[in-house]
N, C-alpha and C. Protein backbone atom coordinates (compact mmCIF):
# COMPACT_ATOMS: atom_id res chain seq x y z
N UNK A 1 132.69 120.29 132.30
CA UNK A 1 131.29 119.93 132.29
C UNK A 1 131.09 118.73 133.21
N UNK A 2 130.48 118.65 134.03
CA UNK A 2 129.84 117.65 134.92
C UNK A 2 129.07 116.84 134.19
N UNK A 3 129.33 115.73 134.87
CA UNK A 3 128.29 114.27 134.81
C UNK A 3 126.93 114.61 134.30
N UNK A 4 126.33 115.18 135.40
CA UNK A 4 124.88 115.83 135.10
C UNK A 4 124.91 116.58 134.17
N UNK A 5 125.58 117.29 133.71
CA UNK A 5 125.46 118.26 133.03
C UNK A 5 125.54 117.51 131.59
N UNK A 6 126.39 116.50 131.61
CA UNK A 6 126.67 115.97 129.91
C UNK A 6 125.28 114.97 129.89
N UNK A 7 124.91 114.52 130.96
CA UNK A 7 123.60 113.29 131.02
C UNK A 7 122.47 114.67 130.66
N UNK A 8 122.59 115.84 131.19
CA UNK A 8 121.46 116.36 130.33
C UNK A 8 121.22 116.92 128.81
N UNK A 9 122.74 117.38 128.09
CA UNK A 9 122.79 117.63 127.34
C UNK A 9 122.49 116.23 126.26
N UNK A 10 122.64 115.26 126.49
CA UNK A 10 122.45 113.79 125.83
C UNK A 10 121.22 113.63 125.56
N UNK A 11 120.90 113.61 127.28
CA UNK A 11 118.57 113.41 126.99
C UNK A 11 117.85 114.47 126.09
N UNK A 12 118.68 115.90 126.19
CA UNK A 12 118.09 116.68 124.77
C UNK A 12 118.66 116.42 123.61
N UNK A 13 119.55 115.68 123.24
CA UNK A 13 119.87 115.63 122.10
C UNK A 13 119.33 114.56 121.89
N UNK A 14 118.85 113.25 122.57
CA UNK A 14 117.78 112.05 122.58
C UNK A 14 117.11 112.80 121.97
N UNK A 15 116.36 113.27 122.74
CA UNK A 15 114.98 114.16 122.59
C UNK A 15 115.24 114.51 121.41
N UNK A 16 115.59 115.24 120.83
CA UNK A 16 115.44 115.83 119.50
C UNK A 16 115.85 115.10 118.58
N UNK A 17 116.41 114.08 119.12
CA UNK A 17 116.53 112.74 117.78
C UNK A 17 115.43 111.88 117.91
N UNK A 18 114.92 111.76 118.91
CA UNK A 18 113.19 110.90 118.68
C UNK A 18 112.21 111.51 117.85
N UNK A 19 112.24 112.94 118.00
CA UNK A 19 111.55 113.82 117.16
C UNK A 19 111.85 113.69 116.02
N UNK A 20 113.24 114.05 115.58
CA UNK A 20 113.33 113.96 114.10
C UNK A 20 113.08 112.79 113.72
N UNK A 21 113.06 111.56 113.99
CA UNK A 21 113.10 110.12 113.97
C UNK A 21 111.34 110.08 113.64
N UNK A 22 110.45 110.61 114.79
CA UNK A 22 109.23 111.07 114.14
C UNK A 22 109.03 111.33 112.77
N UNK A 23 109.32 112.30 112.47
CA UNK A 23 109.05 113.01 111.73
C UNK A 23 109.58 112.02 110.17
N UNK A 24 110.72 111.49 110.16
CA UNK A 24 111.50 110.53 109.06
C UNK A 24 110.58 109.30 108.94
N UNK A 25 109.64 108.81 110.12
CA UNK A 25 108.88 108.01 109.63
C UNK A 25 107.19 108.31 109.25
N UNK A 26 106.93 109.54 109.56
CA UNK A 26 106.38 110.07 108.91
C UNK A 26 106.31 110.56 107.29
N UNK A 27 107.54 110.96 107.11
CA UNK A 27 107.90 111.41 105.69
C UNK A 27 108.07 110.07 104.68
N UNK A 28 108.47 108.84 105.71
CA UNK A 28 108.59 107.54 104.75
C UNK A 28 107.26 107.19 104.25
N UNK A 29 106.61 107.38 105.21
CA UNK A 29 104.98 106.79 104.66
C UNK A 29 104.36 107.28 103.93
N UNK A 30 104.50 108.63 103.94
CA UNK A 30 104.16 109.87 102.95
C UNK A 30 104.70 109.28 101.11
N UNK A 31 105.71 108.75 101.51
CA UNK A 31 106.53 108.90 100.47
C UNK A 31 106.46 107.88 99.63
N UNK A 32 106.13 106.37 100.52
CA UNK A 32 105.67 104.87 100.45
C UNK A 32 104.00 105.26 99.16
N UNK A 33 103.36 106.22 100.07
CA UNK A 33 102.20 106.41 99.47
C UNK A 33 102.13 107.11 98.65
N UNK A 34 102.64 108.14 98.53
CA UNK A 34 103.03 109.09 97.33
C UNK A 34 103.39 108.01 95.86
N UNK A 35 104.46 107.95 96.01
CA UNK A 35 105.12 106.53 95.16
C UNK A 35 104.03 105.51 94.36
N UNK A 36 103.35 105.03 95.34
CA UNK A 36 101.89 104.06 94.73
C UNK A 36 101.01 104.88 94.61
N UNK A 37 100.47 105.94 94.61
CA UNK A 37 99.41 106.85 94.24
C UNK A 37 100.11 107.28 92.41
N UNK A 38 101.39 107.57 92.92
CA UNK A 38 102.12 108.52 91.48
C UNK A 38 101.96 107.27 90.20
N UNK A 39 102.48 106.38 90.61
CA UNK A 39 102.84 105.41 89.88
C UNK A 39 101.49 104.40 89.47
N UNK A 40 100.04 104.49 90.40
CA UNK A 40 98.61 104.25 89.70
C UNK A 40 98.22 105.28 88.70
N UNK A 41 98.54 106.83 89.29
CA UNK A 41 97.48 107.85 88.65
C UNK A 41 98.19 107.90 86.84
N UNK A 42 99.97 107.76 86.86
CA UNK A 42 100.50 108.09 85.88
C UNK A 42 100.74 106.69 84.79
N UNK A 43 100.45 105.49 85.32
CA UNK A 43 100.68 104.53 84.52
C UNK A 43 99.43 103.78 84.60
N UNK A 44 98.41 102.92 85.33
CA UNK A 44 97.53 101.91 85.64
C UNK A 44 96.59 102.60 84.97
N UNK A 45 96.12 104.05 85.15
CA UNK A 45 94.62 104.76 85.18
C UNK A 45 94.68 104.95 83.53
N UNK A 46 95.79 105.77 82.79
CA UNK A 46 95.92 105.72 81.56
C UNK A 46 95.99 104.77 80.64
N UNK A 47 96.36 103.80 80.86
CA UNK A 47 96.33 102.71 80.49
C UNK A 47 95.39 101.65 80.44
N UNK A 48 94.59 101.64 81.63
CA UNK A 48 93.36 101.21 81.82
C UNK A 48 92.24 101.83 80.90
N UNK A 49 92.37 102.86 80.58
CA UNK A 49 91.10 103.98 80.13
C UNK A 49 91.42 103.61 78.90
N UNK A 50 93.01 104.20 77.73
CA UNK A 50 93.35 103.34 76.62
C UNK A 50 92.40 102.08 75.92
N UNK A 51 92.39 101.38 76.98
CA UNK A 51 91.83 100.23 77.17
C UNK A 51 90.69 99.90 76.88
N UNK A 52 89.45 101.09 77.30
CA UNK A 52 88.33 100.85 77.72
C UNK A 52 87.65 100.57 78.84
N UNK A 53 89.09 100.56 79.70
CA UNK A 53 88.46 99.21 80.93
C UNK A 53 88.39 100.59 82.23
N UNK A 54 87.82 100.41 83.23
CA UNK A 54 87.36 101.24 84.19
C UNK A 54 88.33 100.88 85.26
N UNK A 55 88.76 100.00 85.70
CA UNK A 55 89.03 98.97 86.70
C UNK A 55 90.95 99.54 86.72
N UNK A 56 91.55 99.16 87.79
CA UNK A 56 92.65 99.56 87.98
C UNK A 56 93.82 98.34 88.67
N UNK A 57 94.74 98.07 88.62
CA UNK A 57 95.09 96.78 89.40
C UNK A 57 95.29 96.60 90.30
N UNK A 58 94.80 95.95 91.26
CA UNK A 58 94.73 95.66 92.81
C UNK A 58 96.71 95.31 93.28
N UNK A 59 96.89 94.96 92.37
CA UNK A 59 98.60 94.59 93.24
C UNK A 59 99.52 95.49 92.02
N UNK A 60 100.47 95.87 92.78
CA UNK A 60 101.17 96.78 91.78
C UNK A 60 102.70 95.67 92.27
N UNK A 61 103.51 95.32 91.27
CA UNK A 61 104.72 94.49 91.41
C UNK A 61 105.91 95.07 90.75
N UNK A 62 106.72 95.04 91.63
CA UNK A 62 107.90 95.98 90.57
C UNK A 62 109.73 95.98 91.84
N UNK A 63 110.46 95.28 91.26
CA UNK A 63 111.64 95.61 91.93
C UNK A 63 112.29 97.10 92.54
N UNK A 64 111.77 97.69 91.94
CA UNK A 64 112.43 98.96 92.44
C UNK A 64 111.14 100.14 91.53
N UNK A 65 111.36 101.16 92.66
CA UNK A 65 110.53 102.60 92.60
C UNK A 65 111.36 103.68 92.27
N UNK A 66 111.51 104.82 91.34
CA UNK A 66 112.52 105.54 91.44
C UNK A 66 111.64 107.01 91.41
N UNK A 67 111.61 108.09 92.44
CA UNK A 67 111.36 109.10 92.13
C UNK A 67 111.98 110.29 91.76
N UNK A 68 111.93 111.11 90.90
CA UNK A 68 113.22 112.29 90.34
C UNK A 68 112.45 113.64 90.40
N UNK A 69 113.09 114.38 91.07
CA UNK A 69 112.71 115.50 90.34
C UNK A 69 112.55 116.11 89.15
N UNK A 70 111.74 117.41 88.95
CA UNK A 70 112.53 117.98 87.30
C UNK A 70 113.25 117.92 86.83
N UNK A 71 114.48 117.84 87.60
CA UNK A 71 115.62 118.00 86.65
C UNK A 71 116.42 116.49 86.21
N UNK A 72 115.63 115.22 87.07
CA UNK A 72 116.04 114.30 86.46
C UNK A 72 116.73 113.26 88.18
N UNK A 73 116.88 114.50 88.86
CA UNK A 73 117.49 113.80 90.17
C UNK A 73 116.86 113.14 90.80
N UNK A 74 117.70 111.92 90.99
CA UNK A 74 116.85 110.90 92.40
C UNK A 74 116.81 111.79 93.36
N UNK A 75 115.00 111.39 93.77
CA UNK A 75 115.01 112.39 94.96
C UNK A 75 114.35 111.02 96.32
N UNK A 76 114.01 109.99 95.61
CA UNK A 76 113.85 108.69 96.36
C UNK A 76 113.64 107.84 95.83
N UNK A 77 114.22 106.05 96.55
CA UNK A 77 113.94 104.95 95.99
C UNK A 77 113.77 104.04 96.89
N UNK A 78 112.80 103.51 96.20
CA UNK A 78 112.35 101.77 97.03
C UNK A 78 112.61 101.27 96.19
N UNK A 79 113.40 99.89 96.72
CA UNK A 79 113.85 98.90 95.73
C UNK A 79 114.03 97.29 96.62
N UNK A 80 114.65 96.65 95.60
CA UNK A 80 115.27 95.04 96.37
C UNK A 80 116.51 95.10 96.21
N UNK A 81 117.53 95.04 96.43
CA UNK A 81 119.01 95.26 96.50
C UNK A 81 119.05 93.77 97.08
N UNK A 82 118.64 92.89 97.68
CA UNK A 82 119.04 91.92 98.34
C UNK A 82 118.25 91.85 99.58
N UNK A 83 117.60 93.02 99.97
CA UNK A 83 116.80 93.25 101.05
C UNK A 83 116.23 94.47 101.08
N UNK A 84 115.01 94.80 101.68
CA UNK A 84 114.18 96.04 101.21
C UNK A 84 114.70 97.56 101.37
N UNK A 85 114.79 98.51 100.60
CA UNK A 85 115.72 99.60 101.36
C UNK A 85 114.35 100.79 100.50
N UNK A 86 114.74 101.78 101.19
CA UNK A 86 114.09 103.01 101.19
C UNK A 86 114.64 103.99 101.32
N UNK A 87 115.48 104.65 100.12
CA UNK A 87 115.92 106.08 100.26
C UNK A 87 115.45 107.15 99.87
N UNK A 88 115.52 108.26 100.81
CA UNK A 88 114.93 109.66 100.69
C UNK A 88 116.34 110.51 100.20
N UNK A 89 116.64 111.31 99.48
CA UNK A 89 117.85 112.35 98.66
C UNK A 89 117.79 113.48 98.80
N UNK A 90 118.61 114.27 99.31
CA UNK A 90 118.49 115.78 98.65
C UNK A 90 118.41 116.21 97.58
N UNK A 91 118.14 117.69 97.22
CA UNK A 91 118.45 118.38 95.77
C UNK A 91 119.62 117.36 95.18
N UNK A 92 120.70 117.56 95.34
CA UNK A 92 121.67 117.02 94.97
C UNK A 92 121.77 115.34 94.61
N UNK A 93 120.94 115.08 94.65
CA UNK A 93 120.77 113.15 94.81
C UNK A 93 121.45 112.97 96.27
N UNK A 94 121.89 112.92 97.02
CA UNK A 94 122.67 112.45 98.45
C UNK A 94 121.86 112.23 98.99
N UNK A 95 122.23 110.95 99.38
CA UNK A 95 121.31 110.12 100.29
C UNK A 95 121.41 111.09 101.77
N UNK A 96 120.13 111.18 101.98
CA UNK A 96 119.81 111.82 103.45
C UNK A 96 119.07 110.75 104.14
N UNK A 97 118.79 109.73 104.19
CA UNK A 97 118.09 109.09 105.13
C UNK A 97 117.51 107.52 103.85
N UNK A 98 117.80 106.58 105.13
CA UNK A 98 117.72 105.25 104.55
C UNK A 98 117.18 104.56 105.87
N UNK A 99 116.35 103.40 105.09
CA UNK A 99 115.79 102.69 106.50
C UNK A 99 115.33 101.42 105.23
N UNK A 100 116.19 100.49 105.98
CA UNK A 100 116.09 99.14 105.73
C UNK A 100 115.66 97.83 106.42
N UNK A 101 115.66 96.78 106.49
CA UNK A 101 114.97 95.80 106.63
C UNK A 101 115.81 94.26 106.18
N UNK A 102 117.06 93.74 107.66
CA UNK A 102 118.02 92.99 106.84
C UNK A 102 117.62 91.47 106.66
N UNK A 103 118.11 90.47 106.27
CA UNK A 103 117.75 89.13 106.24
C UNK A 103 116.75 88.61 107.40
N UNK A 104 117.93 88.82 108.61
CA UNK A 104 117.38 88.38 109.50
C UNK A 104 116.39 89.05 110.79
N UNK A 105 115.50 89.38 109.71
CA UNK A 105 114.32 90.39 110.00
C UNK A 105 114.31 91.58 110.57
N UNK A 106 116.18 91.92 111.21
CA UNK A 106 115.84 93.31 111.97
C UNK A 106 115.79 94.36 110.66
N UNK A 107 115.52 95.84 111.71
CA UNK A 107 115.36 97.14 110.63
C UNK A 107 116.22 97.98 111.48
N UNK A 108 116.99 98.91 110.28
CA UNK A 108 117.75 99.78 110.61
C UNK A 108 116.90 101.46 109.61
N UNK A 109 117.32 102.33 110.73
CA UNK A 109 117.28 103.52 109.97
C UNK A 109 118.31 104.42 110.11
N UNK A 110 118.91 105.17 108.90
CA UNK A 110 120.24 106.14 109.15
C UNK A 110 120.21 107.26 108.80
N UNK A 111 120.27 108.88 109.28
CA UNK A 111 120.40 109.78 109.01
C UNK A 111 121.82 110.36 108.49
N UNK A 112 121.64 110.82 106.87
CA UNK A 112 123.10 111.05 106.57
C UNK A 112 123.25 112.82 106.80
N UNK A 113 124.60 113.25 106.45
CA UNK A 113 124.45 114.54 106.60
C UNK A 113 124.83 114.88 105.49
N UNK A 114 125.11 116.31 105.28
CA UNK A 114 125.66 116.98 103.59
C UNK A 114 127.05 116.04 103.08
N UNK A 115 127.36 115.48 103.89
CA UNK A 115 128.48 114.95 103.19
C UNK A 115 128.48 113.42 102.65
N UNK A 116 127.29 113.24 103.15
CA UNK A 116 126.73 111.81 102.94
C UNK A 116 127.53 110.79 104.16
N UNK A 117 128.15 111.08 105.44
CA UNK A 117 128.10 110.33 106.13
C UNK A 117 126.91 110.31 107.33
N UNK A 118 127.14 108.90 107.77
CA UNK A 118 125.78 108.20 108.61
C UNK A 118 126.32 108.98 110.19
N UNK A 119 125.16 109.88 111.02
CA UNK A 119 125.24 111.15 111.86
C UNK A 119 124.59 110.44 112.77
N UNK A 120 123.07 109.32 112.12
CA UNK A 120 122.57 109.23 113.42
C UNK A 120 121.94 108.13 113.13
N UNK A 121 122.10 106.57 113.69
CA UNK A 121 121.19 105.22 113.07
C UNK A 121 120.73 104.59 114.63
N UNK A 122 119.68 104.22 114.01
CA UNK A 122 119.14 103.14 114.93
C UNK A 122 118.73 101.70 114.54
N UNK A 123 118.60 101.02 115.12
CA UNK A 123 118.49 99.74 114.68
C UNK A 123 118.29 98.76 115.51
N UNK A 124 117.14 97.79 115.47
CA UNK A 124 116.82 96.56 115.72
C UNK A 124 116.94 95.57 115.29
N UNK A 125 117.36 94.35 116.08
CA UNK A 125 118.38 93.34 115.24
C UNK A 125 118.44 92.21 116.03
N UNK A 126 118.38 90.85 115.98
CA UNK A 126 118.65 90.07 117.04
C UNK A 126 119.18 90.22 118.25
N UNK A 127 120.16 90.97 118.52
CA UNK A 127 120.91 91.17 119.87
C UNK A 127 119.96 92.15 120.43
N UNK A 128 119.40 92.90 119.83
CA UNK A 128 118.51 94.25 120.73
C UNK A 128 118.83 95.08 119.64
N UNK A 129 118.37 96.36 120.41
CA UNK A 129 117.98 97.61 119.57
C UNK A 129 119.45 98.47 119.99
N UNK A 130 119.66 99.58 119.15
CA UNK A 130 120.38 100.51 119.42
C UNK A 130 120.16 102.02 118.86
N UNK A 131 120.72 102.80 119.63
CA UNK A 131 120.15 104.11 118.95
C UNK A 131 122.26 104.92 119.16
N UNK A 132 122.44 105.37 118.09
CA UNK A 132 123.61 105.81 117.85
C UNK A 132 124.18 107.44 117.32
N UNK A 133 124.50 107.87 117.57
CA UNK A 133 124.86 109.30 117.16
C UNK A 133 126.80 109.63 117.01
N UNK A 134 126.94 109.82 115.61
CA UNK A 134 127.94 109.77 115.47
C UNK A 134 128.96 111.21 115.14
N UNK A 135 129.88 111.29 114.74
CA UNK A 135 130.59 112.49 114.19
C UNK A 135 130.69 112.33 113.07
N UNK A 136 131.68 113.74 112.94
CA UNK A 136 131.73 113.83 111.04
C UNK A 136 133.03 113.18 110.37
N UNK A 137 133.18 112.16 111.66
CA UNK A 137 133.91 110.69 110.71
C UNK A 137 133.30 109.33 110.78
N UNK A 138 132.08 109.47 111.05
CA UNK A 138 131.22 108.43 111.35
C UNK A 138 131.62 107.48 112.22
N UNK A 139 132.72 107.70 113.56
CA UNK A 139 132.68 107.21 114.83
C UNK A 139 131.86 107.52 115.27
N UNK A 140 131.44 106.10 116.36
CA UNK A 140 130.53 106.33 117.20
C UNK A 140 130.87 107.55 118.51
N UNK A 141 130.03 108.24 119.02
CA UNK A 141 130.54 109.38 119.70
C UNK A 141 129.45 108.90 121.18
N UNK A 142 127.92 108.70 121.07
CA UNK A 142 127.16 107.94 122.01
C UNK A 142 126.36 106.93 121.18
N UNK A 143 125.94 105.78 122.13
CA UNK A 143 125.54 104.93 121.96
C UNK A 143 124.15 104.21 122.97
N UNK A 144 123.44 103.85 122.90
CA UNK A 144 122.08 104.06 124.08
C UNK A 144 121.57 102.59 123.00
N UNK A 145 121.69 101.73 124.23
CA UNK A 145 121.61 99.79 123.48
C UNK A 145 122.57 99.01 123.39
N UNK A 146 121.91 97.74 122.75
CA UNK A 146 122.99 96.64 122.47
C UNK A 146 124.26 97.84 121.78
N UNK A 147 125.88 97.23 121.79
CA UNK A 147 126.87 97.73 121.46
C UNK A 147 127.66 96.40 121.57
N UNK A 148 128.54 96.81 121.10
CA UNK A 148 130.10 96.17 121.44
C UNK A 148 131.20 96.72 121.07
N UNK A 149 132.42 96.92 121.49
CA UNK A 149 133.79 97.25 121.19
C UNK A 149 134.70 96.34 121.61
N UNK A 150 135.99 96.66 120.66
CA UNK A 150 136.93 96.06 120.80
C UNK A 150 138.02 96.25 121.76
N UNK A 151 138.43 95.58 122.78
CA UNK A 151 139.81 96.08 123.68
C UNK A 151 141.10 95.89 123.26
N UNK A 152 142.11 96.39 123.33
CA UNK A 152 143.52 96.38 122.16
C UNK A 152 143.98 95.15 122.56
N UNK A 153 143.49 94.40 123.81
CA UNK A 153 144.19 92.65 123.17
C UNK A 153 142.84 92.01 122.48
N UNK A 154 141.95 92.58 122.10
CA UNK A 154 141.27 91.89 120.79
C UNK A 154 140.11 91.40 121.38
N UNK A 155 139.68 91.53 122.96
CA UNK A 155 138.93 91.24 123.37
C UNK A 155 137.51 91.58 122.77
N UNK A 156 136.25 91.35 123.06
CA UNK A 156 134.75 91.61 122.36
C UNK A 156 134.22 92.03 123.39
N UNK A 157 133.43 93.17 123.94
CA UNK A 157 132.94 93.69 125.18
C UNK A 157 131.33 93.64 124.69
N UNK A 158 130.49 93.27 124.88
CA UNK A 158 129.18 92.86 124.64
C UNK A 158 128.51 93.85 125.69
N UNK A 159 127.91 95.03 125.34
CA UNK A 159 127.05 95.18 126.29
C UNK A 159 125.68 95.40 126.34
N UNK A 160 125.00 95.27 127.14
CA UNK A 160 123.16 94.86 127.30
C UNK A 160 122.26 96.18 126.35
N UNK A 161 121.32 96.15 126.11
CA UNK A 161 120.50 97.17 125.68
C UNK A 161 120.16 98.23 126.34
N UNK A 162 120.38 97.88 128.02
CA UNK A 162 120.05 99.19 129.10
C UNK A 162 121.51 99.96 128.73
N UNK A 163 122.26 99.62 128.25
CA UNK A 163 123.56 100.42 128.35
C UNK A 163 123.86 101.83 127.24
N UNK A 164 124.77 102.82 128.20
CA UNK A 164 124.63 103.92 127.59
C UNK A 164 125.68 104.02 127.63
N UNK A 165 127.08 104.24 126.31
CA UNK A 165 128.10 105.01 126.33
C UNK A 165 128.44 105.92 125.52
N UNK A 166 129.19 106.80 126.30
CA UNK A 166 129.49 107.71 124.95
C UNK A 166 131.14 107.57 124.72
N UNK A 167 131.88 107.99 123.96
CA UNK A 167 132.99 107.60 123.25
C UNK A 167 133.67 109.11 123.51
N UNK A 168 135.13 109.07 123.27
CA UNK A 168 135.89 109.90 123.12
C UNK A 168 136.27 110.29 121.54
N UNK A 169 137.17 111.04 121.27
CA UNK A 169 137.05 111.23 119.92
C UNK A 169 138.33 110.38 119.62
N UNK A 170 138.99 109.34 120.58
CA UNK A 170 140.08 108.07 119.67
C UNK A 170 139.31 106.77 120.02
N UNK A 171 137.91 107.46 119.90
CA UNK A 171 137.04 105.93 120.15
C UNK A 171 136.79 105.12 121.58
N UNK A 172 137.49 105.35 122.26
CA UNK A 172 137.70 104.97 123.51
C UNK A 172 136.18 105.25 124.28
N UNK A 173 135.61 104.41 124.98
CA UNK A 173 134.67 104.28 126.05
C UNK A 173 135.10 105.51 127.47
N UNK A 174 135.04 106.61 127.42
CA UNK A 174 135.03 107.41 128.47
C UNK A 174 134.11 107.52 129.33
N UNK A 175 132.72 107.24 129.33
CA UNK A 175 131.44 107.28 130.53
C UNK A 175 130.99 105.88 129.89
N UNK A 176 130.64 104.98 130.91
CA UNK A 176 129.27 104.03 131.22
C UNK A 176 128.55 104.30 131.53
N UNK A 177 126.92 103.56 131.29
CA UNK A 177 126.33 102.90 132.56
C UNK A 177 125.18 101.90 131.99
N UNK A 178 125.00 100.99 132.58
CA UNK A 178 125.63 100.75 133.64
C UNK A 178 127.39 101.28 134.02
N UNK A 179 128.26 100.65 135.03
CA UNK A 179 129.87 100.63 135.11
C UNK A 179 130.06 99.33 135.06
């Protein structure tokens, strides 16, 4: 496979990870709102009425959100763990997708797969942004942003946010670019 040929197969697999990336923050907001709609209509409104009172509460406060299906399964949670996190679950409870928010104000989002490892994260963070796509050992495989790796005398290779590599499967840096 040629140069060109792997630089195009990459920009469609970009491509279809911006999309799905769409679509995951779409489903968060859905889900953000879902969550505070479920949690007014099934607790505030009944309770209020109980009451007598018409009125509903303007701030809703609560460490953690848990949504389950029928059968009892987490199917998503917002919570405080130490910093804000947002998970979406399969049938199965397995985390399929998380997007957090760390101390130092950046946000990360991660796509897991059936096995519950992290396939595809991005993240903004003091050094810059990165967008990552991994295998099904959660090495990095490409990388498009801030990065860094290690060289076997222990060196730290820092590279810029314009930078694109993709990895071999013993981890190794096989294409740059910049070079």
């Amino acid at each position: 496979m040629t140069t060109e040929e792997r630089l195009e197969k990459l920009e469609r697999e970009l491509g279809s990870a911006k999309r799905r990336n769409r679509w995951l923050v779409t489903a968060v907001a859905l889900t953000v709102a879902g969550l505070s709609l479920g949690w007014t209509l099934t607790t505030a409104i009944p309770a209020a009425r109980a009451k007598g009172v018409a009125a509903v509460p303007k701030t809703v406060r609560a460490r953690e959100f848990v949504l389950v299906d029928e059968r009892g399964t987490m199917r998503a949670m917002l919570g405080m763990g130490g910093e804000p996190v947002l998970i979406l679950a399969d049938e199965k409870g397995l985390t399929r997708a998380m997007l957090t928010v760390n101390a130092n104000g950046g946000g990360s989002l991660f796509l897991h797969d059936k096995n519950n490892r992290t396939r595809i994260g991005l993240s903004a963070g003091e050094k810059g942004s990165m967008l990552f796509l991994n295998d099904e050992n959660e090495n990095h495989r490409a990388v498009f942003g801030v990065a860094e790796t290690v060289t076997l005398d222990g060196k730290t290779i820092t590279y810029p946010e314009s930078s694109l590599l993709l990895f071999g499967p013993d981890g190794k840096v096989i294409w740059q670019a910049p070079e």
